[in-house]
PDB file of N, CA and C in Angstrom:
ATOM      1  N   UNK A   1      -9.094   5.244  17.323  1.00  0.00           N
ATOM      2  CA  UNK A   1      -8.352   6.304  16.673  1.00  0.00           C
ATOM      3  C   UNK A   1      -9.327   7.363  16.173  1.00  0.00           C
ATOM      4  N   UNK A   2      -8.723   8.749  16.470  1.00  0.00           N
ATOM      5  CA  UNK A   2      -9.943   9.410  16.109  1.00  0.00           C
ATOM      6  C   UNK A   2      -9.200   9.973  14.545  1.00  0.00           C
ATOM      7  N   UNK A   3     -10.315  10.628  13.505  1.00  0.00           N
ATOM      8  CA  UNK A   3      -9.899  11.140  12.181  1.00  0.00           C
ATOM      9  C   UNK A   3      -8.395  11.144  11.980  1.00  0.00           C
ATOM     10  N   UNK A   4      -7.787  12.263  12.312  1.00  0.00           N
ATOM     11  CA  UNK A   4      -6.796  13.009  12.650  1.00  0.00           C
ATOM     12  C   UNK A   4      -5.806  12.651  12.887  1.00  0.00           C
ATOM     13  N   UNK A   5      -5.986  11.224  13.685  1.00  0.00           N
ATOM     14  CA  UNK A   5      -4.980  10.064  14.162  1.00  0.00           C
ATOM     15  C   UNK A   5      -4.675   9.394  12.912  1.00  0.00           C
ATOM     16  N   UNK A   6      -5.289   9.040  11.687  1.00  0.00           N
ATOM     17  CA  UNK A   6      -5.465   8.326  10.742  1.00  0.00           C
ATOM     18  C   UNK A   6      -4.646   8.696   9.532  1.00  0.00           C
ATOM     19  N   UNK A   7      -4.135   7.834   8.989  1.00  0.00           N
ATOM     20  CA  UNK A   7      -3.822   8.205   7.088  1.00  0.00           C
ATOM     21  C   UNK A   7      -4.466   7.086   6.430  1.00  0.00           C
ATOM     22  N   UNK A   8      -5.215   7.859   5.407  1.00  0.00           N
ATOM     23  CA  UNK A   8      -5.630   6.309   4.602  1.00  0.00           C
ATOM     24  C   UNK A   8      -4.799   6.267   3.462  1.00  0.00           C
ATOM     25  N   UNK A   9      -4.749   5.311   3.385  1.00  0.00           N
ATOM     26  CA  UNK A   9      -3.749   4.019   2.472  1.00  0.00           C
ATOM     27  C   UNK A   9      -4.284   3.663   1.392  1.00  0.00           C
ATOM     28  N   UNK A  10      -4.004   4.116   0.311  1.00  0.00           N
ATOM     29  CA  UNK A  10      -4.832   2.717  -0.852  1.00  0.00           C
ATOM     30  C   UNK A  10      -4.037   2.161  -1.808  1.00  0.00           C
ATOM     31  N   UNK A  11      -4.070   1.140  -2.263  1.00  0.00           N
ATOM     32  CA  UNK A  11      -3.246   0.155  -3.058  1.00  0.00           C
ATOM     33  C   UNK A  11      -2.213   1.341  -3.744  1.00  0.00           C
ATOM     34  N   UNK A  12      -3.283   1.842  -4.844  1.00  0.00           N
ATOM     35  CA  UNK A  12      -2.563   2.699  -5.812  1.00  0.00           C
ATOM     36  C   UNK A  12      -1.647   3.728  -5.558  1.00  0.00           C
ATOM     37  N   UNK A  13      -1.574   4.125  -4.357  1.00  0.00           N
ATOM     38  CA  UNK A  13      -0.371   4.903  -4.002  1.00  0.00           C
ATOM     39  C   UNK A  13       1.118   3.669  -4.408  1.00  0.00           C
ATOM     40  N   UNK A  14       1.209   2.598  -4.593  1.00  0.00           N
ATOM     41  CA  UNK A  14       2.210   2.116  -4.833  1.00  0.00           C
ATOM     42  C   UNK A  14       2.591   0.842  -6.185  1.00  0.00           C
ATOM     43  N   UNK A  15       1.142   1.187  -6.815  1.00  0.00           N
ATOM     44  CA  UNK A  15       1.247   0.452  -8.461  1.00  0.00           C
ATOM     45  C   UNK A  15       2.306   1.260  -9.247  1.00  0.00           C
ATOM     46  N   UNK A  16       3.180   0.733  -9.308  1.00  0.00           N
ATOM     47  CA  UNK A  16       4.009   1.018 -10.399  1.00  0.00           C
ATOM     48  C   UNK A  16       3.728   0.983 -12.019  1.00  0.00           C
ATOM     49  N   UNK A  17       2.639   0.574 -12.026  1.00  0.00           N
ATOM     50  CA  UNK A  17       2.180   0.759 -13.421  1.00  0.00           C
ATOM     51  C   UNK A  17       1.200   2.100 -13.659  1.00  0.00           C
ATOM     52  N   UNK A  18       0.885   2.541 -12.855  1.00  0.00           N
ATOM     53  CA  UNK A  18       0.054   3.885 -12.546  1.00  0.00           C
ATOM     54  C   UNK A  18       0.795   5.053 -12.661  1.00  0.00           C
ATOM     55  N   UNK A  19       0.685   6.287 -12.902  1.00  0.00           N
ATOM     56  CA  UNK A  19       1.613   7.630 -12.880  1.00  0.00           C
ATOM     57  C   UNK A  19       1.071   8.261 -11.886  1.00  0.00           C
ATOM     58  N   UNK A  20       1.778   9.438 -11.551  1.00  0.00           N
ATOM     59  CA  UNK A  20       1.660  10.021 -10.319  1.00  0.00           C
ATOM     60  C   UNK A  20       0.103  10.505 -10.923  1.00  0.00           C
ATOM     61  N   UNK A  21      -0.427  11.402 -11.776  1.00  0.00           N
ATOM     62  CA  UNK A  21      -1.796  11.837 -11.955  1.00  0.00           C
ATOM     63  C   UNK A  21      -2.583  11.096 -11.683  1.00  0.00           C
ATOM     64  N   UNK A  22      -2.586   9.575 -11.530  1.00  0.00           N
ATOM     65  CA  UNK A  22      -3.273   8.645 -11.658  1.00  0.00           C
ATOM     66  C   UNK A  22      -3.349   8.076 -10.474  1.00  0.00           C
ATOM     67  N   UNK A  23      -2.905   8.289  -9.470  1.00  0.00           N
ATOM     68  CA  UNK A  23      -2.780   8.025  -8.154  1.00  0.00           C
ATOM     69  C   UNK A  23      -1.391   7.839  -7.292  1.00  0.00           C
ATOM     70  N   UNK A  24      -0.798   7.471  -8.107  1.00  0.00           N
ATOM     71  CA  UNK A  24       0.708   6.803  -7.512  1.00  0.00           C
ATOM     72  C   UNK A  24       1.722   8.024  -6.339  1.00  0.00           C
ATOM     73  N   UNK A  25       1.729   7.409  -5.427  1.00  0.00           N
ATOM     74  CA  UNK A  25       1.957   8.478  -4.231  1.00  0.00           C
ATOM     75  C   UNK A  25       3.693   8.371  -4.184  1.00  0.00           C
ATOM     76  N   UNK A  26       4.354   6.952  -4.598  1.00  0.00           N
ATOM     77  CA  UNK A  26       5.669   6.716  -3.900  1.00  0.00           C
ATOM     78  C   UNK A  26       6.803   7.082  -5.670  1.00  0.00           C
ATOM     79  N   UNK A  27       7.715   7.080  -5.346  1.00  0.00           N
ATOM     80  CA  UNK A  27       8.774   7.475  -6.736  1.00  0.00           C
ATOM     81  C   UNK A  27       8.826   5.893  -7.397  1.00  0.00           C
ATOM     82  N   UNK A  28       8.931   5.972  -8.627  1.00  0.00           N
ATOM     83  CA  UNK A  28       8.927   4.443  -9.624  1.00  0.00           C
ATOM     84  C   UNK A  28      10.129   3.525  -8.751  1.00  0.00           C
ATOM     85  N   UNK A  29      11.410   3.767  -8.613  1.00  0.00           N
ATOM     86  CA  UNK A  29      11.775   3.111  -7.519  1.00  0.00           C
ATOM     87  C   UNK A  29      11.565   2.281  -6.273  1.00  0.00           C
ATOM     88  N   UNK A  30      10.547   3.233  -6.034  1.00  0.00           N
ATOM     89  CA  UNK A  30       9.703   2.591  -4.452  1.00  0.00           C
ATOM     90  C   UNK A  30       8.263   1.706  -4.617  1.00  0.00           C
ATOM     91  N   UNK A  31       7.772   1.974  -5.787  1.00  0.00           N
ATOM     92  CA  UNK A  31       6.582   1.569  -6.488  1.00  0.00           C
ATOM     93  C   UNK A  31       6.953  -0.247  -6.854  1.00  0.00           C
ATOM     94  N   UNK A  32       6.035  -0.921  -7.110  1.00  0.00           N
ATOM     95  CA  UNK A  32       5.517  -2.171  -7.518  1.00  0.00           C
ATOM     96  C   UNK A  32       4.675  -2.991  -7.641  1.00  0.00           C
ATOM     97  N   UNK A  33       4.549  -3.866  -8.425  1.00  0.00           N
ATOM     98  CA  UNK A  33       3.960  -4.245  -9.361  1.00  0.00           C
ATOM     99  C   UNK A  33       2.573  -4.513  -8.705  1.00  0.00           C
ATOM    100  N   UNK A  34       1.179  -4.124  -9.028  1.00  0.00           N
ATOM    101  CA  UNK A  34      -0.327  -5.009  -8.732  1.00  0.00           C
ATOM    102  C   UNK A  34      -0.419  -5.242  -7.336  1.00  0.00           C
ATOM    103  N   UNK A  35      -0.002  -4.109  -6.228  1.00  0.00           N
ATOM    104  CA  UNK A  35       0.547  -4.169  -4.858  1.00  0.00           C
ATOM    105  C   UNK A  35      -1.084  -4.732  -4.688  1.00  0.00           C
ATOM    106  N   UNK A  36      -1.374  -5.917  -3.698  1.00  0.00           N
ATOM    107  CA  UNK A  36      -2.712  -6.100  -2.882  1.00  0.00           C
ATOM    108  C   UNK A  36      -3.173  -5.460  -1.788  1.00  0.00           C
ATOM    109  N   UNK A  37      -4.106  -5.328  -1.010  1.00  0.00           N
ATOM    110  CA  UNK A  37      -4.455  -4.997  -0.071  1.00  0.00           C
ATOM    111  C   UNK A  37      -3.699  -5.816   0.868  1.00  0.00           C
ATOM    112  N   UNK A  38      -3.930  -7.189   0.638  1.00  0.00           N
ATOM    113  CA  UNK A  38      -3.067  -8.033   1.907  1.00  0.00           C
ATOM    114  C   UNK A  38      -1.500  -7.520   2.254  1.00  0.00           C
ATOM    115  N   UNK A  39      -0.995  -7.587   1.345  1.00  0.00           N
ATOM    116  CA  UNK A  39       0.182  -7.086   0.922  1.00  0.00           C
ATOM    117  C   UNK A  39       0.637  -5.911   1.682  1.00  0.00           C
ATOM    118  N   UNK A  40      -0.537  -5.036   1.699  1.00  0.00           N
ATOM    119  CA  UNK A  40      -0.012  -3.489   2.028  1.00  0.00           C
ATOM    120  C   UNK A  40      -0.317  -3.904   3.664  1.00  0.00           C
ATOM    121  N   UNK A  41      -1.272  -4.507   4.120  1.00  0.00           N
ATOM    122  CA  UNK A  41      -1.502  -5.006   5.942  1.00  0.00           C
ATOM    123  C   UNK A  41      -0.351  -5.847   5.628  1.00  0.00           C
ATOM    124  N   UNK A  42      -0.082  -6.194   5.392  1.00  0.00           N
ATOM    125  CA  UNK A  42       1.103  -6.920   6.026  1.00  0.00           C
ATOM    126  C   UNK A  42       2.359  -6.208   6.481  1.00  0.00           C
ATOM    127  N   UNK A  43       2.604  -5.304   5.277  1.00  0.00           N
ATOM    128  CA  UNK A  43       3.613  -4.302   5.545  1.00  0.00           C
ATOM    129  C   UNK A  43       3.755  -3.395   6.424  1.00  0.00           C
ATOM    130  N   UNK A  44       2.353  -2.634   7.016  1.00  0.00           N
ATOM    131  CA  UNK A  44       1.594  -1.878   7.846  1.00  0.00           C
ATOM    132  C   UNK A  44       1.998  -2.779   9.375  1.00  0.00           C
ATOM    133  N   UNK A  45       1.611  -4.460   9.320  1.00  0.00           N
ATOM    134  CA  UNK A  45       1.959  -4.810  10.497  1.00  0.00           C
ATOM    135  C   UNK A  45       3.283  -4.796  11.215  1.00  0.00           C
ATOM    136  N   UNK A  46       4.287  -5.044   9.807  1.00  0.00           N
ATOM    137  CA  UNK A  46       5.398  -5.089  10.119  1.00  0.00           C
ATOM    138  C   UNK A  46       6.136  -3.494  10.593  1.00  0.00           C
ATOM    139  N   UNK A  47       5.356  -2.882  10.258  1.00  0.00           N
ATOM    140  CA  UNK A  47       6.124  -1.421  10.605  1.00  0.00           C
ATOM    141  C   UNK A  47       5.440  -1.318  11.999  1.00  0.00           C
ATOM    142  N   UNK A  48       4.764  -2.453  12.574  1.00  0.00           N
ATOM    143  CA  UNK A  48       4.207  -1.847  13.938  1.00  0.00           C
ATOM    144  C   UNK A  48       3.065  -0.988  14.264  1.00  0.00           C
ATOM    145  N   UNK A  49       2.291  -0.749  12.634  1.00  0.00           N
ATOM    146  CA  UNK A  49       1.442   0.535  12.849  1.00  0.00           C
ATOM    147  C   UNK A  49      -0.027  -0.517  13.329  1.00  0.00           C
ATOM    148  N   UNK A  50      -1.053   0.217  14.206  1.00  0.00           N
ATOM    149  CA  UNK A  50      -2.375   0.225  14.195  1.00  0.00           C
ATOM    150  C   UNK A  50      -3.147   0.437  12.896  1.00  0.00           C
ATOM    151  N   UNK A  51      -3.912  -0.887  12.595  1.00  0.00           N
ATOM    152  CA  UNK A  51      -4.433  -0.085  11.425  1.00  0.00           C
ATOM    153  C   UNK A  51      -5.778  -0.784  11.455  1.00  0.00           C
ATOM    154  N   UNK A  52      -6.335  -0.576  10.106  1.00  0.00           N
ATOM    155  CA  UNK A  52      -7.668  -1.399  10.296  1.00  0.00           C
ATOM    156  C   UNK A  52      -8.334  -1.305   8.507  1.00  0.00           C
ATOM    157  N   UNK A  53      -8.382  -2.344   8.293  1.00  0.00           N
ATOM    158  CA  UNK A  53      -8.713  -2.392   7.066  1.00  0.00           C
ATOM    159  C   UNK A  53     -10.135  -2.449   6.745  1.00  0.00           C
ATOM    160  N   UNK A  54     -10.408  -1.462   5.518  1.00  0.00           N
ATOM    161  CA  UNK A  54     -11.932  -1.519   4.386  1.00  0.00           C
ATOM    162  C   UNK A  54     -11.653  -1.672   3.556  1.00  0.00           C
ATOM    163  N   UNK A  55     -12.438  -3.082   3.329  1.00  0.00           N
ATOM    164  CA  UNK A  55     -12.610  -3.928   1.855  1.00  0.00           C
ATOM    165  C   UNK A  55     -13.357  -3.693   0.756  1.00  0.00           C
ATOM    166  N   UNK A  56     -14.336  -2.825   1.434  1.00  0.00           N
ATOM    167  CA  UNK A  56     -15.369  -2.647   0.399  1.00  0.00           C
ATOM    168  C   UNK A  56     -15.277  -0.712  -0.011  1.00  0.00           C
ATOM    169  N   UNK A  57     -14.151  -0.419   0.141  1.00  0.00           N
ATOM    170  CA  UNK A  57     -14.131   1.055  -0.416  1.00  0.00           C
ATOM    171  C   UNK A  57     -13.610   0.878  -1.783  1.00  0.00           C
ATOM    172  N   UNK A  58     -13.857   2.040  -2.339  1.00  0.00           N
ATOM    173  CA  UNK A  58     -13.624   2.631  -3.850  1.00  0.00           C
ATOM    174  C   UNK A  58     -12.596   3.865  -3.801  1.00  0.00           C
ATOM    175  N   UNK A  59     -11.485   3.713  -4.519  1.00  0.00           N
ATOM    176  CA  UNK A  59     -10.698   4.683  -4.823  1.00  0.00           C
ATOM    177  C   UNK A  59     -11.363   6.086  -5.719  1.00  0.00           C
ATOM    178  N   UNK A  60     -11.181   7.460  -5.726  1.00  0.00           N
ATOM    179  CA  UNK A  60     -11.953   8.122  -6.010  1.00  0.00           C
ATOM    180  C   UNK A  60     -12.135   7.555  -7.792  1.00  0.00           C
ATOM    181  N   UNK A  61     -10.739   7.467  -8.090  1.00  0.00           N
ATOM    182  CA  UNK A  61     -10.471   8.003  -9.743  1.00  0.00           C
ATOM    183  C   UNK A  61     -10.783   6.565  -9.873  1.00  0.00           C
ATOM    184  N   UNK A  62     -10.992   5.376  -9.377  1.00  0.00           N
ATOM    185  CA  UNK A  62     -11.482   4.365 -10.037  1.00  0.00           C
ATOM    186  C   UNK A  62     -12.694   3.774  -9.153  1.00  0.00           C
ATOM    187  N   UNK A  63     -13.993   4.620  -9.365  1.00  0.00           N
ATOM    188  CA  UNK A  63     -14.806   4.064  -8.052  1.00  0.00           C
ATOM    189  C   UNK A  63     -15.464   2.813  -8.748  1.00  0.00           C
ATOM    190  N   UNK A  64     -15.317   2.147  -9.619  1.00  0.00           N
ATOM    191  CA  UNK A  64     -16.172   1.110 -10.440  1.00  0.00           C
ATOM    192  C   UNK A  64     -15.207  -0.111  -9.722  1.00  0.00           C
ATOM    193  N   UNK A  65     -14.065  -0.118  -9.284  1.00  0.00           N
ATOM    194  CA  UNK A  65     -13.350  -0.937  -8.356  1.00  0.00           C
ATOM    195  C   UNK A  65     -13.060  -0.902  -6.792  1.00  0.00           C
ATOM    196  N   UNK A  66     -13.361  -2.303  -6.424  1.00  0.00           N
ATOM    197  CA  UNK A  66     -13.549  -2.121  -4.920  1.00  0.00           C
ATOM    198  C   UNK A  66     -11.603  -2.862  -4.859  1.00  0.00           C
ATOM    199  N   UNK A  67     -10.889  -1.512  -4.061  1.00  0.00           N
ATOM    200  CA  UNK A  67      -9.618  -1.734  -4.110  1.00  0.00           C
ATOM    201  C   UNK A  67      -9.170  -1.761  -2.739  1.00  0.00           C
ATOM    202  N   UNK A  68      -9.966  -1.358  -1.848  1.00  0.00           N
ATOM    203  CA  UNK A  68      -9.899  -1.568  -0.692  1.00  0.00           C
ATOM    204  C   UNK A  68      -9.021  -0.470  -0.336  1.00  0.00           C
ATOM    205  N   UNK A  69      -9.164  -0.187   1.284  1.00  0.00           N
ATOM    206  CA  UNK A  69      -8.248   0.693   1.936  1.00  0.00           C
ATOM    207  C   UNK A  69      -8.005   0.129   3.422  1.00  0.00           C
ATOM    208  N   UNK A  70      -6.898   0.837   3.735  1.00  0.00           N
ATOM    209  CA  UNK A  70      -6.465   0.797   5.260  1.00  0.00           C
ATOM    210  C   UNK A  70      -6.152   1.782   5.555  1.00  0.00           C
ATOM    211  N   UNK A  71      -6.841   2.364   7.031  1.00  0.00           N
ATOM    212  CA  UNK A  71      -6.186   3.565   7.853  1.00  0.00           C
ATOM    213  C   UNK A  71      -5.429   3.423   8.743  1.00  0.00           C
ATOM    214  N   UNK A  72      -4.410   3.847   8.816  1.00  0.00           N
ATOM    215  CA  UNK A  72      -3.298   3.481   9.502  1.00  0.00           C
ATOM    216  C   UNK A  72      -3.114   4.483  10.348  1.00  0.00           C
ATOM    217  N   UNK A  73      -2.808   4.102  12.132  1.00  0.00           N
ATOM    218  CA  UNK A  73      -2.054   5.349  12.851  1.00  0.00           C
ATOM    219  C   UNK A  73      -0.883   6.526  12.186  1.00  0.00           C
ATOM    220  N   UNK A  74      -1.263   7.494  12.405  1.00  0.00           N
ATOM    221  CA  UNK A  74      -0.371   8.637  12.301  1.00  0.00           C
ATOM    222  C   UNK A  74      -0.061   9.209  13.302  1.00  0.00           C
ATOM    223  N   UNK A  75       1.783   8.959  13.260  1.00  0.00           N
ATOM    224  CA  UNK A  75       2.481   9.066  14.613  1.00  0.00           C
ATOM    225  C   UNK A  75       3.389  10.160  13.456  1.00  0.00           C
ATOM    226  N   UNK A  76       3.551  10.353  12.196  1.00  0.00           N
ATOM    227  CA  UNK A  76       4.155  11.126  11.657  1.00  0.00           C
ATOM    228  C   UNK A  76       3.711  11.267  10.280  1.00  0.00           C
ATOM    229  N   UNK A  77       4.552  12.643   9.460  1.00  0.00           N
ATOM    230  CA  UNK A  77       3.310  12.601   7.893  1.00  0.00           C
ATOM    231  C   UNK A  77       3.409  11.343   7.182  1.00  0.00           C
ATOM    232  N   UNK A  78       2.738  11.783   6.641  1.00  0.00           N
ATOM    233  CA  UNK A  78       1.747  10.506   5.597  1.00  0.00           C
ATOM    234  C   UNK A  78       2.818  10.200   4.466  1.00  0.00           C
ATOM    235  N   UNK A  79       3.720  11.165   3.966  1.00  0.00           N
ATOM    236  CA  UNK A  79       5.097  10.618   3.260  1.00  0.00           C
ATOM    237  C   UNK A  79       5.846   9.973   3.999  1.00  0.00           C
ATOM    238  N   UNK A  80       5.724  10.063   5.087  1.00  0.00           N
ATOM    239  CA  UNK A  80       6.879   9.020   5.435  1.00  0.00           C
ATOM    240  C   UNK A  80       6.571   8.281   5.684  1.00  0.00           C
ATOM    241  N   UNK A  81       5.192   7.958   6.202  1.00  0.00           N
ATOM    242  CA  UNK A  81       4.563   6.767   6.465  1.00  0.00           C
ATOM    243  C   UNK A  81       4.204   5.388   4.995  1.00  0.00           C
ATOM    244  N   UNK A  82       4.311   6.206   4.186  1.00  0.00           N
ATOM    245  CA  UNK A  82       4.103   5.931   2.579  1.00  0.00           C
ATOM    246  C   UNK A  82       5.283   5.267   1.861  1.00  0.00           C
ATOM    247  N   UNK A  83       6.459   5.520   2.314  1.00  0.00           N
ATOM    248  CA  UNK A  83       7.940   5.318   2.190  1.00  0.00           C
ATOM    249  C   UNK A  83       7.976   4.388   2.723  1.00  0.00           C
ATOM    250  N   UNK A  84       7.951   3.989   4.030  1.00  0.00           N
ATOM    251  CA  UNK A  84       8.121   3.061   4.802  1.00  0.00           C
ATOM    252  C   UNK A  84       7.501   1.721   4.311  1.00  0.00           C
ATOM    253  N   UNK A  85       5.946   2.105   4.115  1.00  0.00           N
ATOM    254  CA  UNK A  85       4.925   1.137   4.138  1.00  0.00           C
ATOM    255  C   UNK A  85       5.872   0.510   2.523  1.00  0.00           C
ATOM    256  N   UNK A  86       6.438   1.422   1.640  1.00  0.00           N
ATOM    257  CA  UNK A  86       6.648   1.076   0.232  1.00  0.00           C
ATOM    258  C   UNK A  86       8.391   0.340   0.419  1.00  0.00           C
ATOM    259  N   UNK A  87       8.336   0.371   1.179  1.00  0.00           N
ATOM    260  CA  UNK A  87      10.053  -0.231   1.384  1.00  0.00           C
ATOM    261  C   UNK A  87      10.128  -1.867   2.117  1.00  0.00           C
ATOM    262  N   UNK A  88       8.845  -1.773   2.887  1.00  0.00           N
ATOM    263  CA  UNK A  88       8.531  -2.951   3.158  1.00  0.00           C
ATOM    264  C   UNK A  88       7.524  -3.514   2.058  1.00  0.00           C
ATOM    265  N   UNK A  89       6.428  -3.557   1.591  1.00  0.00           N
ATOM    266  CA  UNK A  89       6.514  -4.139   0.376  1.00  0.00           C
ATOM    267  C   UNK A  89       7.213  -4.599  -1.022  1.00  0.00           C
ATOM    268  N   UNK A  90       8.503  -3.781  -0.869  1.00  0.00           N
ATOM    269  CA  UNK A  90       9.530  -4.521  -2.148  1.00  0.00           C
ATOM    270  C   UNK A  90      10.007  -5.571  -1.411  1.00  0.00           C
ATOM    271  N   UNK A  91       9.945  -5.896  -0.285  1.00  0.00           N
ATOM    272  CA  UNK A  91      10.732  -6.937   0.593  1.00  0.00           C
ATOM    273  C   UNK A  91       9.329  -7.749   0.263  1.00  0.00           C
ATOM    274  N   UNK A  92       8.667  -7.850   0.553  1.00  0.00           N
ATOM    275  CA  UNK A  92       7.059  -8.872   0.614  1.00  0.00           C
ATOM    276  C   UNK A  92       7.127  -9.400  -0.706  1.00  0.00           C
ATOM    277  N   UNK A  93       7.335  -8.560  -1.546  1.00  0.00           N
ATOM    278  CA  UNK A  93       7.382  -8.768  -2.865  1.00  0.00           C
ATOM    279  C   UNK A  93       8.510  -9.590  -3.477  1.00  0.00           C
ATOM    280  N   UNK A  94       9.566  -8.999  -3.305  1.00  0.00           N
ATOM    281  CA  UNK A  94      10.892 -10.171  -3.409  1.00  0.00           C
ATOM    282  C   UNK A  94      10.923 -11.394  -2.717  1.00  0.00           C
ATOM    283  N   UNK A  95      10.151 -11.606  -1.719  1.00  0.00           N
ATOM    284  CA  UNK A  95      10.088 -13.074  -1.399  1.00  0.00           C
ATOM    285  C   UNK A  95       9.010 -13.443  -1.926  1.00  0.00           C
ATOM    286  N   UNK A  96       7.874 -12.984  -1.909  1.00  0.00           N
ATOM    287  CA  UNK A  96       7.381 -13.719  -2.997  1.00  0.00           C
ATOM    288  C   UNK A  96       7.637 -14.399  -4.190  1.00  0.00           C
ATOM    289  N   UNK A  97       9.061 -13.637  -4.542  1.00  0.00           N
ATOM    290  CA  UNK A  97       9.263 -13.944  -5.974  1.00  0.00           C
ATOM    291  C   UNK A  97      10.245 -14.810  -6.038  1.00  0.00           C
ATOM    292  N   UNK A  98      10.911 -14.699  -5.136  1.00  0.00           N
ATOM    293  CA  UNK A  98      11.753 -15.543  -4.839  1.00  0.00           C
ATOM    294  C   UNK A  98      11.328 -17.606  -4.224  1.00  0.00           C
ATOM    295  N   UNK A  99       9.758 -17.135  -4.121  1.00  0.00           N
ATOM    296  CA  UNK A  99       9.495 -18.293  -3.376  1.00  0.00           C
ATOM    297  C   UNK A  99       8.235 -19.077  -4.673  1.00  0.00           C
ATOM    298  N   UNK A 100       8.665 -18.509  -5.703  1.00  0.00           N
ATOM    299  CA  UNK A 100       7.850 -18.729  -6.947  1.00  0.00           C
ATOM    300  C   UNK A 100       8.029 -20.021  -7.728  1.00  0.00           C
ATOM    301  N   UNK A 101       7.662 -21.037  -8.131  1.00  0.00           N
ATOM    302  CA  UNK A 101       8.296 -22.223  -8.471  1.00  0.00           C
ATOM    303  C   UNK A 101       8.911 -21.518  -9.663  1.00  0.00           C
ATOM    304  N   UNK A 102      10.108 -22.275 -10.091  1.00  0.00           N
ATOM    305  CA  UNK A 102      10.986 -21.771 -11.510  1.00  0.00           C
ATOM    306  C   UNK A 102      10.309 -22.715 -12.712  1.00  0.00           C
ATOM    307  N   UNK A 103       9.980 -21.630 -13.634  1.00  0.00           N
ATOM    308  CA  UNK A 103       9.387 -22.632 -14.796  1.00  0.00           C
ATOM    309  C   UNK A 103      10.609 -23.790 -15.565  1.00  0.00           C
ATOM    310  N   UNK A 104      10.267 -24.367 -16.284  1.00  0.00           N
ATOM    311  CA  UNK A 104      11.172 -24.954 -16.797  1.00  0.00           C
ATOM    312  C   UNK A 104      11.716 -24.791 -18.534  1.00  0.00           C
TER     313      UNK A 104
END
């Protein structure tokens, strides 16, 4: 993939505990909770996209954390690709939670 072909991805576009100044790319709706890197490839696979993950990058506004990124094919803009990727992680996420032992 060359540049151009690419959107990069990073966690914080979809922490819901973050504000938009602070990185958060998707609406509080679409946003959730401590999203992982795995998390976000997974979602990325499921939408079918090419991607390729870096583990060892730094987000600008928090470079003291290695939060990792993925660049993902761009077959269309980067909002919609962002939407998508964030619609399939509330699903990743709800089964997770759903697959959580129940305390007692």
């Amino acid at each position: 993939m060359r540049k151009l072909d690419k959107a990069i991805i990073w966690p914080i576009y979809f922490d819901a505990s973050k504000t938009r100044k602070e990185g958060r790319r998707v609406s509080k709706p679409l946003a959730v909770q401590s999203p992982k890197i795995y998390e976000i490839k997974l979602a990325v696979d499921r939408l079918g996209l090419k991607n390729e993950v870096r583990l060892e990058a730094h987000y600008a506004k928090t470079h003291w954390s290695k939060s990792g990124m993925i660049l993902v094919e761009k077959k269309e803009p980067k909002e919609k690709i962002l939407q998508k990727i964030a619609k399939q992680l509330i699903r990743i996420k709800n089964v997770q939670a759903n697959n959580m032992p129940k305390k007692s």
